[in-house]
Protein backbone atom coordinates (compact mmCIF):
# COMPACT_ATOMS: atom_id res chain seq x y z
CA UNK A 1 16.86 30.31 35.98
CA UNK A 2 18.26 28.89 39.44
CA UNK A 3 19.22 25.68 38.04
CA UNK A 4 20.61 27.01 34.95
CA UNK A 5 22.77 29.42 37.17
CA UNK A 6 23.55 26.86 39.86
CA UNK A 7 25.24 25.01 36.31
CA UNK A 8 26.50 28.02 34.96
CA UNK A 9 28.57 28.60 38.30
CA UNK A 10 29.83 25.23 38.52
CA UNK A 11 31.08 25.34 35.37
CA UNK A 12 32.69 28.25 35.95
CA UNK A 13 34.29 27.29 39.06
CA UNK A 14 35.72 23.79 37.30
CA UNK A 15 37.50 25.75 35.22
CA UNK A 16 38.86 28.42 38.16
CA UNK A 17 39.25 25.97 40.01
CA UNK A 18 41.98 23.77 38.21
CA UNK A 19 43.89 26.86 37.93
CA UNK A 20 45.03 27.19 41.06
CA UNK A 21 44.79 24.10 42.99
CA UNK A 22 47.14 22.96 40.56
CA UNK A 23 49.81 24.83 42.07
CA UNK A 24 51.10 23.13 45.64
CA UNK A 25 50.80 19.74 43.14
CA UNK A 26 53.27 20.52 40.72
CA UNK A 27 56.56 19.73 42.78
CA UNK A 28 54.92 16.63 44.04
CA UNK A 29 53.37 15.83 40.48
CA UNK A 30 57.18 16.09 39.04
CA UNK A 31 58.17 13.87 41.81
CA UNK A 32 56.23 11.50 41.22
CA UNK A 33 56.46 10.70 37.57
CA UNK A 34 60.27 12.54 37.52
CA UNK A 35 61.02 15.10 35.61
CA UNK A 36 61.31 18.29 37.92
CA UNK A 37 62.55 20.01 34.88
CA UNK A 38 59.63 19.97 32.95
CA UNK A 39 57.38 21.80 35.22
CA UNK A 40 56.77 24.72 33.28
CA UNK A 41 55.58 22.45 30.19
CA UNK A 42 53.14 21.76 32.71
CA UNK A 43 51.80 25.32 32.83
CA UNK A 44 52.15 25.79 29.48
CA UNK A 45 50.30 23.18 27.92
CA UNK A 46 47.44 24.00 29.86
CA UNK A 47 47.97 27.21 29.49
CA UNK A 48 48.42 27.93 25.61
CA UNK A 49 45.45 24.93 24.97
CA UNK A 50 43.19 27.05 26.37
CA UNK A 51 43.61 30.68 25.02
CA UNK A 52 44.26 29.06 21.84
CA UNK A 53 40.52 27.77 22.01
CA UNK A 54 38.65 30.72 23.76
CA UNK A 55 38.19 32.60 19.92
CA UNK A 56 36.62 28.91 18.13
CA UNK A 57 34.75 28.17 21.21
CA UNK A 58 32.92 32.00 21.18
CA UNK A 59 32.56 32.01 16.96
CA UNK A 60 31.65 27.77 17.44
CA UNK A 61 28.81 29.24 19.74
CA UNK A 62 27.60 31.93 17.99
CA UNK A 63 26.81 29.24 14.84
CA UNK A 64 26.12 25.85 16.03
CA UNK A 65 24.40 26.86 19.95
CA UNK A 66 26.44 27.79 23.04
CA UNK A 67 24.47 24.53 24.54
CA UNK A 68 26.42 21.65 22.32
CA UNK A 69 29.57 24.08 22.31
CA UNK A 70 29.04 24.17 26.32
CA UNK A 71 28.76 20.26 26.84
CA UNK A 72 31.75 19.24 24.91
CA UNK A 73 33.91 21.40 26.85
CA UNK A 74 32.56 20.14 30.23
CA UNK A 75 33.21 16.74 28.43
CA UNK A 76 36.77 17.55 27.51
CA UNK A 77 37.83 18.83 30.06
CA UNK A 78 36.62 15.72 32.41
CA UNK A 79 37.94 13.35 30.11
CA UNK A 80 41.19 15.57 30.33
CA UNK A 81 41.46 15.05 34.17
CA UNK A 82 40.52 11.43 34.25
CA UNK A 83 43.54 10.91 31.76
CA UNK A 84 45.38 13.24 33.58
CA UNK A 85 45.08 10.80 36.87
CA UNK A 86 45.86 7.98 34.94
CA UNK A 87 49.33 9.78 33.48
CA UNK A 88 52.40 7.63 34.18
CA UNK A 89 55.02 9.63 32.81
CA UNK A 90 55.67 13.41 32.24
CA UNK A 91 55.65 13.45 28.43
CA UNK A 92 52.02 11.82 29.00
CA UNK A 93 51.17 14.25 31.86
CA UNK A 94 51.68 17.48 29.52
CA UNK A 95 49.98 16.02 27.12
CA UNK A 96 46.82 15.23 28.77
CA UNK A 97 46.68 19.06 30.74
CA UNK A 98 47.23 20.25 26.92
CA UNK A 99 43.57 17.97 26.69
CA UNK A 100 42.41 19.72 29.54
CA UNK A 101 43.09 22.83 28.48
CA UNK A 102 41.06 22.19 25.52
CA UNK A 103 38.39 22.12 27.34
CA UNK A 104 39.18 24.14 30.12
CA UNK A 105 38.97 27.42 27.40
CA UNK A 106 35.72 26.56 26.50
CA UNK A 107 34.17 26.39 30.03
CA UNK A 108 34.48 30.70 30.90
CA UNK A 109 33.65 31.69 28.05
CA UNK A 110 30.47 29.17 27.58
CA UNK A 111 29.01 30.14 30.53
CA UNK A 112 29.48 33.97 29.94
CA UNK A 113 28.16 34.12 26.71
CA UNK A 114 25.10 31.97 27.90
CA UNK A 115 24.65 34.36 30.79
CA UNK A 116 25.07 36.78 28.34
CA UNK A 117 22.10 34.88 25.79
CA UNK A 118 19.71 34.35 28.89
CA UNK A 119 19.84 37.69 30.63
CA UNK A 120 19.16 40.80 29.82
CA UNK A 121 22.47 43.49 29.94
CA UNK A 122 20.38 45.68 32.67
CA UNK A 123 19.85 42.62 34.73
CA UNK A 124 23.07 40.78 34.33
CA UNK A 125 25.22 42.91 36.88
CA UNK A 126 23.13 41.59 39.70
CA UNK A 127 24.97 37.88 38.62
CA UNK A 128 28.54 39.19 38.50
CA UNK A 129 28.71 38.63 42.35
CA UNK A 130 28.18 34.90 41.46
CA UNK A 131 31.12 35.33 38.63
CA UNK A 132 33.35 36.65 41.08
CA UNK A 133 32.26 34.48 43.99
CA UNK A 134 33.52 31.28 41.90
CA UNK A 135 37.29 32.85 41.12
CA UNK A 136 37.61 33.91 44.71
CA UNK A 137 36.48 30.15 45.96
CA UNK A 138 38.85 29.05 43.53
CA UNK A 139 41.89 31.57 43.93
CA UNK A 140 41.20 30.48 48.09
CA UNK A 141 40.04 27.05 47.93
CA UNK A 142 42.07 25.60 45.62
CA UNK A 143 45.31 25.52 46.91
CA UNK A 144 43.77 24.25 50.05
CA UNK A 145 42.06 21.39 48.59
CA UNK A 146 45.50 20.74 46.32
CA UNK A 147 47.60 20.88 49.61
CA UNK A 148 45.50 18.07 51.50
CA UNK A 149 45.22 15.79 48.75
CA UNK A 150 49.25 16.17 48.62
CA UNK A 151 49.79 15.52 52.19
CA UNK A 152 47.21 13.14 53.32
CA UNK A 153 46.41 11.02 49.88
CA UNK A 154 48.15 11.59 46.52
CA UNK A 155 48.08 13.75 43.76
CA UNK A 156 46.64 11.99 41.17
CA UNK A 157 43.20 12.39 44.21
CA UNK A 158 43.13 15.99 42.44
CA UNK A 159 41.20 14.85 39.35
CA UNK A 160 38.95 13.10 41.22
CA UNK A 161 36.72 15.85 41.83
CA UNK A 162 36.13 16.92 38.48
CA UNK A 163 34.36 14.03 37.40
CA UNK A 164 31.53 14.41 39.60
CA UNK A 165 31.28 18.37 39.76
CA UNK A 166 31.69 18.19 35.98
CA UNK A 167 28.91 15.44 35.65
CA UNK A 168 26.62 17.81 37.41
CA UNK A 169 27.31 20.66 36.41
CA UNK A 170 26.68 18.72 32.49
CA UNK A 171 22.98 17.53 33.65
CA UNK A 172 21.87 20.47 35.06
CA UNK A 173 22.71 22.53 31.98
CA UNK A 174 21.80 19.25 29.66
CA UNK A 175 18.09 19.47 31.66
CA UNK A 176 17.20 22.92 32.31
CA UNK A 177 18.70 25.13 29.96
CA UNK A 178 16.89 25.98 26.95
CA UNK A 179 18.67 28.06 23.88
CA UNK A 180 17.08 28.59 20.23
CA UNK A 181 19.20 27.39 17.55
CA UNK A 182 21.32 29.98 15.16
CA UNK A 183 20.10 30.19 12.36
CA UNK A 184 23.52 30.46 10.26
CA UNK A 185 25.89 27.92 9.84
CA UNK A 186 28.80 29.71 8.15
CA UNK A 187 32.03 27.82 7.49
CA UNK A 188 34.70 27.61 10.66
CA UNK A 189 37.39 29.91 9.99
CA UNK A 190 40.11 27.99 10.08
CA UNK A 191 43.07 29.74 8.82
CA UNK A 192 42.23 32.53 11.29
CA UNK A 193 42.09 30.05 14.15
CA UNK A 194 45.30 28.59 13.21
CA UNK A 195 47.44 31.74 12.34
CA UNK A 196 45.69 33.11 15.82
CA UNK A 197 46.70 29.93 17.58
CA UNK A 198 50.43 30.58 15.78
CA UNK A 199 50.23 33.85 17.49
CA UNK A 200 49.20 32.81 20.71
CA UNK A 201 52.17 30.46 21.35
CA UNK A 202 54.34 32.81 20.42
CA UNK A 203 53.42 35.28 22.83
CA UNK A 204 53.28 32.26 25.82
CA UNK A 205 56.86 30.96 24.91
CA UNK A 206 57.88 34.30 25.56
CA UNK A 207 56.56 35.27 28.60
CA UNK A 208 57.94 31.16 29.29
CA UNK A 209 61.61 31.22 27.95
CA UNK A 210 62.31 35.07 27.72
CA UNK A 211 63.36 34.14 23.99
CA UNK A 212 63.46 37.17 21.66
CA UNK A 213 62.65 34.94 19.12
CA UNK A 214 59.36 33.65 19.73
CA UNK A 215 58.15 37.04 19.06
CA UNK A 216 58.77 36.53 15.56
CA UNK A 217 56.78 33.80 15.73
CA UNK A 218 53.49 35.78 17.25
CA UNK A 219 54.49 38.83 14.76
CA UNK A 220 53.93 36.33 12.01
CA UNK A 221 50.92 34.55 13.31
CA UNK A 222 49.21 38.36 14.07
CA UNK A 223 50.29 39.45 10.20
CA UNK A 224 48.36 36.12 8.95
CA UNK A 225 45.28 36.16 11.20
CA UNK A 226 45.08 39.71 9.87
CA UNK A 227 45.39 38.84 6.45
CA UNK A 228 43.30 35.87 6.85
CA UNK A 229 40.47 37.91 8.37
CA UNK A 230 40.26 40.06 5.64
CA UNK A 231 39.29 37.21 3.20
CA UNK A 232 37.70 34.60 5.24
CA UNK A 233 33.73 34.39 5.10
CA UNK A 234 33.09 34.66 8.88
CA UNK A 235 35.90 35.45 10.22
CA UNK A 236 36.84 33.78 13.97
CA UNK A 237 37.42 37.35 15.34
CA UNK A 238 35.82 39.76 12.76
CA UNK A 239 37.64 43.01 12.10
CA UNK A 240 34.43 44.82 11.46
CA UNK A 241 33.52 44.52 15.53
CA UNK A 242 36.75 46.71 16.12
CA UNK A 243 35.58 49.89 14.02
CA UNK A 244 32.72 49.94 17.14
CA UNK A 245 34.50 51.73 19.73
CA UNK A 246 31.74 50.44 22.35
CA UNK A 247 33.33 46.98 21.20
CA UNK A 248 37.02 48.25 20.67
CA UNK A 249 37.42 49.99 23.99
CA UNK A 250 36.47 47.47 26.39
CA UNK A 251 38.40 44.92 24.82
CA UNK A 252 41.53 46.87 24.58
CA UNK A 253 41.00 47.55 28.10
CA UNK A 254 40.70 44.33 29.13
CA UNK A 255 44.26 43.71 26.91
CA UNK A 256 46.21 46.38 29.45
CA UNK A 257 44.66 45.64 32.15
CA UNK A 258 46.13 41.63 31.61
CA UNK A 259 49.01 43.01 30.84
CA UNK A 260 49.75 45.51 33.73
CA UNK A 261 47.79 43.40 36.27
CA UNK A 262 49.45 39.85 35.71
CA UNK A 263 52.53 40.97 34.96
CA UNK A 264 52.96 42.59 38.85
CA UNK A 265 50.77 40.01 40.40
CA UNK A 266 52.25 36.69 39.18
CA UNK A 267 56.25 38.08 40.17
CA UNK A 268 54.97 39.54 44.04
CA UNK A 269 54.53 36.46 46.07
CA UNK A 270 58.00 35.62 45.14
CA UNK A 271 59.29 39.26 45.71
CA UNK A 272 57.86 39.40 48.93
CA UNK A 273 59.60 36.18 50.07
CA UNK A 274 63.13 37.28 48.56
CA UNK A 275 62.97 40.79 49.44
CA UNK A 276 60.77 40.53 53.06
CA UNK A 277 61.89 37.21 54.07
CA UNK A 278 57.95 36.13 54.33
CA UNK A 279 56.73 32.42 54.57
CA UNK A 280 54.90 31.09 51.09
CA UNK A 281 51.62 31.52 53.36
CA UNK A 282 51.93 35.11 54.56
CA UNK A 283 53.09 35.98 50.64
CA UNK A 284 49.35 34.24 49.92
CA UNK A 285 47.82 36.86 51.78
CA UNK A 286 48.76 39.35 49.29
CA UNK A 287 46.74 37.54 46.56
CA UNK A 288 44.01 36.74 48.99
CA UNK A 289 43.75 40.62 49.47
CA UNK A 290 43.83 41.65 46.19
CA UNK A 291 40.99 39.06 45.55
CA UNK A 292 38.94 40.55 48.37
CA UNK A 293 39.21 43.54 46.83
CA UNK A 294 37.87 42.47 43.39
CA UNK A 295 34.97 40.42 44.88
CA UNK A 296 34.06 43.52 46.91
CA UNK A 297 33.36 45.75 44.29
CA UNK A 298 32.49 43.46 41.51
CA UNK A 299 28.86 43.20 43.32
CA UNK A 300 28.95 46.28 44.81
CA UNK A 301 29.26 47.75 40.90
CA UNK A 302 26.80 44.94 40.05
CA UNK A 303 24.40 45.73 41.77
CA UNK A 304 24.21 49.35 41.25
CA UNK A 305 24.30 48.82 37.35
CA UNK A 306 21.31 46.56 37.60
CA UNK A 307 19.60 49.42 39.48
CA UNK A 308 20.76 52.47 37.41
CA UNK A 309 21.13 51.00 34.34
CA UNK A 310 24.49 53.13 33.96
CA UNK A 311 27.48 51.17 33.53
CA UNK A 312 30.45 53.50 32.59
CA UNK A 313 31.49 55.31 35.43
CA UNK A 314 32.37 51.58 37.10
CA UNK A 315 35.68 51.09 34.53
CA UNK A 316 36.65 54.77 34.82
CA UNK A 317 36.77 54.74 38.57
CA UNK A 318 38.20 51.49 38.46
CA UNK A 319 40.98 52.05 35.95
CA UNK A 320 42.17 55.09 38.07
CA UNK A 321 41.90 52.94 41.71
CA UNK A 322 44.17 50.26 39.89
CA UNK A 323 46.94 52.63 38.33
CA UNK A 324 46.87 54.28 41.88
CA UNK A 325 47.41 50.68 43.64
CA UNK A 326 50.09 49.77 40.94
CA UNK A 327 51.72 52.91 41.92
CA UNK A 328 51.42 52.47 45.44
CA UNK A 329 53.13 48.93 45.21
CA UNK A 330 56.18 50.81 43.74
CA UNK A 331 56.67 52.61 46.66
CA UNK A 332 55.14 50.68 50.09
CA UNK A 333 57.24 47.55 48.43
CA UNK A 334 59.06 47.77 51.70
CA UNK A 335 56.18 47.30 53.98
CA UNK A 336 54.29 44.32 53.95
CA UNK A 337 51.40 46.74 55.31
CA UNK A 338 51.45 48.91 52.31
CA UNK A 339 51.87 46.22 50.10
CA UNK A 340 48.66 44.69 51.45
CA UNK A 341 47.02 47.87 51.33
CA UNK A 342 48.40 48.30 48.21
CA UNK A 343 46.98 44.95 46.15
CA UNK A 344 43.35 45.61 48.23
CA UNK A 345 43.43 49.21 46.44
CA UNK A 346 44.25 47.10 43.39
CA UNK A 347 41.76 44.52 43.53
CA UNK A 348 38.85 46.82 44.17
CA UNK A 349 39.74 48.49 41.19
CA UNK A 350 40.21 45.47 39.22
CA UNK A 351 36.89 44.71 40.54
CA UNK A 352 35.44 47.65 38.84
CA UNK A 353 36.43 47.12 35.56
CA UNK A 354 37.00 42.65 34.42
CA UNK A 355 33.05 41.97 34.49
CA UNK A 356 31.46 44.98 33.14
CA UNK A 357 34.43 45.04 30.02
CA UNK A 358 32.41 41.81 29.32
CA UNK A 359 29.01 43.16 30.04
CA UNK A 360 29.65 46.69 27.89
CA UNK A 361 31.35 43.94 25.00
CA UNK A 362 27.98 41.98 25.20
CA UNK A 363 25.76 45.38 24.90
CA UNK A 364 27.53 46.58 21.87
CA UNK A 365 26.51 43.60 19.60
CA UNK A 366 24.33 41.59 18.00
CA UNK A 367 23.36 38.10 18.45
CA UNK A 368 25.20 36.52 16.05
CA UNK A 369 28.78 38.18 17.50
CA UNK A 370 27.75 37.41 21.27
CA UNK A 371 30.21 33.94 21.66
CA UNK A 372 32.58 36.05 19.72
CA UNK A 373 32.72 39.32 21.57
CA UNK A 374 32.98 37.06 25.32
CA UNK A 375 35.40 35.23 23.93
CA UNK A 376 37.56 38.84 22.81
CA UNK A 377 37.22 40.44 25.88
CA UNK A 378 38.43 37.43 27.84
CA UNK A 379 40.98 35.97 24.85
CA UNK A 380 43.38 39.45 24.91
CA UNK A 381 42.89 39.75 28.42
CA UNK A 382 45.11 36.25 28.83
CA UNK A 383 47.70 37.29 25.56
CA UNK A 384 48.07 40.71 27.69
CA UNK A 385 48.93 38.52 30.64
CA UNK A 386 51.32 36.42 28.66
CA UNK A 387 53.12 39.37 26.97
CA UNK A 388 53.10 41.13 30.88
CA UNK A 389 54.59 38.50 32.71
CA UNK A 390 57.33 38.51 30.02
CA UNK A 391 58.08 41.89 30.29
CA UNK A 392 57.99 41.85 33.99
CA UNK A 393 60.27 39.26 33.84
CA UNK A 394 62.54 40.40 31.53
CA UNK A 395 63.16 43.54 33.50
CA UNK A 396 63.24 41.94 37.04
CA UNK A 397 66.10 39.74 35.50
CA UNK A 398 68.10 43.51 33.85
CA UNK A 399 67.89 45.13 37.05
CA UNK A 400 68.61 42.67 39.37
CA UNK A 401 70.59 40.24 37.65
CA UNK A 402 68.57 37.67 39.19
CA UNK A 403 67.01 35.01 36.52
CA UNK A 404 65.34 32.72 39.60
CA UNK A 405 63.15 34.00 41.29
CA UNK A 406 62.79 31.12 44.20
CA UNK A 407 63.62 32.12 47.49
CA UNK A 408 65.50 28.77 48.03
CA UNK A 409 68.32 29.65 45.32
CA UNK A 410 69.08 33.36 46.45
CA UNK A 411 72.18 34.06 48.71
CA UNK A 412 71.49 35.89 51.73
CA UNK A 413 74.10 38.89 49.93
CA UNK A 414 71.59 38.77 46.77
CA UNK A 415 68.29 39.51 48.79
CA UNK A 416 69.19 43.31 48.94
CA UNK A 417 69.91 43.54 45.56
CA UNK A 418 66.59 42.03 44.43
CA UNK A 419 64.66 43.88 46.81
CA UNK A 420 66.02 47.61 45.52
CA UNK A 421 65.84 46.18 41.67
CA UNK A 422 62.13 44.65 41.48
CA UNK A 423 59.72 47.76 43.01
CA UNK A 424 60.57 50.38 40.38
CA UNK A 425 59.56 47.41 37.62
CA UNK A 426 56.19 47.12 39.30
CA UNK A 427 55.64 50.72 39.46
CA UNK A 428 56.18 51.17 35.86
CA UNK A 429 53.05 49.19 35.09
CA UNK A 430 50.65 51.87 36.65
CA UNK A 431 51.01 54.03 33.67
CA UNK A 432 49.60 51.37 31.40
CA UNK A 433 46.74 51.54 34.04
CA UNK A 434 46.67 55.26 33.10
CA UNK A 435 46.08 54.50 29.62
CA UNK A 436 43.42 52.71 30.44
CA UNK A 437 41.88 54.96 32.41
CA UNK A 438 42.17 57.23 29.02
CA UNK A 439 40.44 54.00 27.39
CA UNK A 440 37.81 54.11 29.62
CA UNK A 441 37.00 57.99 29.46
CA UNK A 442 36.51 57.07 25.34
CA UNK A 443 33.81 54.07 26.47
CA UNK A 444 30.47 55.05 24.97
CA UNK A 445 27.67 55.20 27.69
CA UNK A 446 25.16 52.88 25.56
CA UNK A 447 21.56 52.18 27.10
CA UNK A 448 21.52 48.59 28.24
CA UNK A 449 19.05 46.45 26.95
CA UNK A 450 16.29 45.33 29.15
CA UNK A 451 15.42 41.97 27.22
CA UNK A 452 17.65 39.11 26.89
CA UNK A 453 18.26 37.46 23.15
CA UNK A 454 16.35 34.55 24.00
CA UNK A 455 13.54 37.14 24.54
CA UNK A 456 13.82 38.83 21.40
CA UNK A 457 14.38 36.03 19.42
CA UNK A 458 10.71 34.29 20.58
């Protein structure tokens, strides 16, 4: 199990990792192979490859073994960031994150669902600690590691840790971990990935462009997938898991809680360096506290779920911690104290509630819907960040007037304005936090299981 989980991780953290240490290597990226305007293609390529995938690479699991489905997303994704190294133009640099992606969707929701196939539901809280330890590595480390390649090497030295972490990470898993086969081998759903995939743009290009008119696109692709699911043999996100509210809940929850969380998170290291005047450092310390925060109680609540075997109570206490943080951003937004205090409120509440969505998700079905329900908790989670940080947007733009948000393009006379505008926007999102918290209330309290699938299938 140590090997397999020593894999797991690194898998895990590959995937985390290029998330974030991407960031100080965009400007210098764009520099280098010109093209400073197409820097959000950047994000987005990556970005809408890999939501896009999360659904096929849970139902792809759940039929042909989470082991194969697993490896060719490790491969992918290295094979992405070689090519990505190798990029000599911008056109050919979006192109080959969009490859990355690919594989980059595959990689979180692989090694939760294989958790999830290898450990029993009453023992798996005592490994969310290592879950959360590999985002927090990643949300610290990585701009770190992206910030001395920049200044003492190059960017293109970024990719060249993935080959060998990802080579690793492929032979432990390719050595040690041991899955039986599925026994059906239902048709891919393609329509339903496509019209999905349709959807799933749509929602990105608006949270990217602020265009009204992408969301006629993702209404059309959601009206399709629905349609298509109706008809489709196996379906790449069954209807039929949603009339389980132990199901329903926890992913709906995990939809607001993307929406309301990354929607305030993504705009306040930029408010805090309009509004406060703060360096791009002291504005990471914000994210650094609300990432504290989550670690803390993610094994903390661990832990105690392992040892009680009660898991509920976690994502009701958490829900109402994180709509009283939201709320409490809305009005310390002008102290940098409070605001810290704040996002650590925040993140312990966060903390609470992301892992043991997945875990309750898990519980609540069979073996042949496990890939599929890891990949639903984790899939809406991202479209409810998408659709949040375009609504977030789209208001911090009405109320201020502002549509930059770089601290570089303000005037001085601006920096008032912006600062009075932006805290009410982030205070509205604590109510969706209260829904939630209704959500969570609803959450059947279902006995975890004390075998694994792998046990019950010998």
């Amino acid at each position: 199990m140590g090997f397999v989980l020593s894999g797991l991780i690194l898998a895990m953290l590959l995937g985390a990792l290029d998330q974030t240490i991407m960031a100080p290597a965009l400007p210098a990226v764009a520099g280098g192979l010109g093209g400073l305007e197409q820097m959000p293609a950047v994000v987005t390529a990556y970005f809408v490859a890999a939501t896009v995938v999360m659904p096929v690479y849970g139902k792809l699991g759940d039929r042909y073994g989470r082991k194969p489905t697993m490896q060719v997303a490790i491969v992918v994704f290295v094979t992405g960031a070689v090519l990505c190294a190798l990029a000599t133009s911008m056109p050919q640099f979006i192109a080959f994150r969009a490859i990355q992606g690919l594989g980059g969707g595959g990689l979180m929701i692989g090694a939760q669902a294989i958790i999830g196939e290898i450990v029993s539901p009453r023992d798996r809280g005592r490994y969310l600690g290592f879950i959360g330890a590999a985002y927090v590595v990643a949300a610290v480390g990585g701009p770190l590691v992206g910030g001395f390649f920049i200044d003492r090497l190059s960017w293109r030295w970024i990719f060249a840790i993935y080959p060998p972490l990802g080579l690793l990470a492929l032979v432990v898993l390719s050595l040690t971990l041991k899955l039986p086969r599925p026994q059906s081998r239902a048709p891919l759903d393609v329509a339903g990935a496509v019209t999905l995939a349709v959807a799933v743009v749509g929602v990105v290009m608006v949270g990217q462009t602020r265009n009204p008119a992408y969301l006629a696109l993702a209404a059309a692709g959601v009206a399709a997938w629905l349609v298509s699911a109706r008809y489709a043999k196996d379906p790449i996100l069954p209807l039929r898991l949603f009339r389980d509210r132990a199901f329903a809940v926890p992913v709906l929850i995990s939809l607001v809680i993307g929406f309301a969380l990354f929607g305030t998170v993504t705009y306040m290291p930029a408010y805090v360096q309009i509004a406060h005047g703060t360096s791009a450092t002291q504005a990471g310390l914000l994210v650094t506290a609300l990432m504290g925060g989550v670690l803390l109680t993610t094994v903390v609540s661990g832990r105690l779920i392992t040892r009680t075997g009660t898991y509920k109570p976690y994502p009701v206490a958490g829900t109402a911690l994180a709509a009283v943080g939201l709320g409490l951003i809305g009005l310390t937004a002008g102290s940098t104290a409070g605001l810290v205090l704040a996002m650590s409120l925040t993140g312990l509440g966060v903390g609470l509630v992301m892992q043991v969505m997945v875990l309750a998700a898990q519980n609540a079905v069979e073996y042949a819907d496990l890939g599929t329900a890891t990949s639903s908790v984790t899939f809406l989670r991202q479209v409810g960040a998408s659709a949040g940080v375009a609504l977030v947007g789209a208001l911090i733009t009405l109320r201020s007037g502002i549509s930059s948000t770089s601290p570089s393009n303000l005037p001085p006379g601006v920096r008032q304005a912006f600062a009075e505008a932006v805290p009410p926007v982030f205070a509205a999102m604590a109510p969706l936090l209260a829904v939630a918290f209704v959500l969570a209330l609803a959450l059947p309290a279902r006995p975890l299981r004390t075998t694994s699938y792998v046990e019950e299938r010998q």
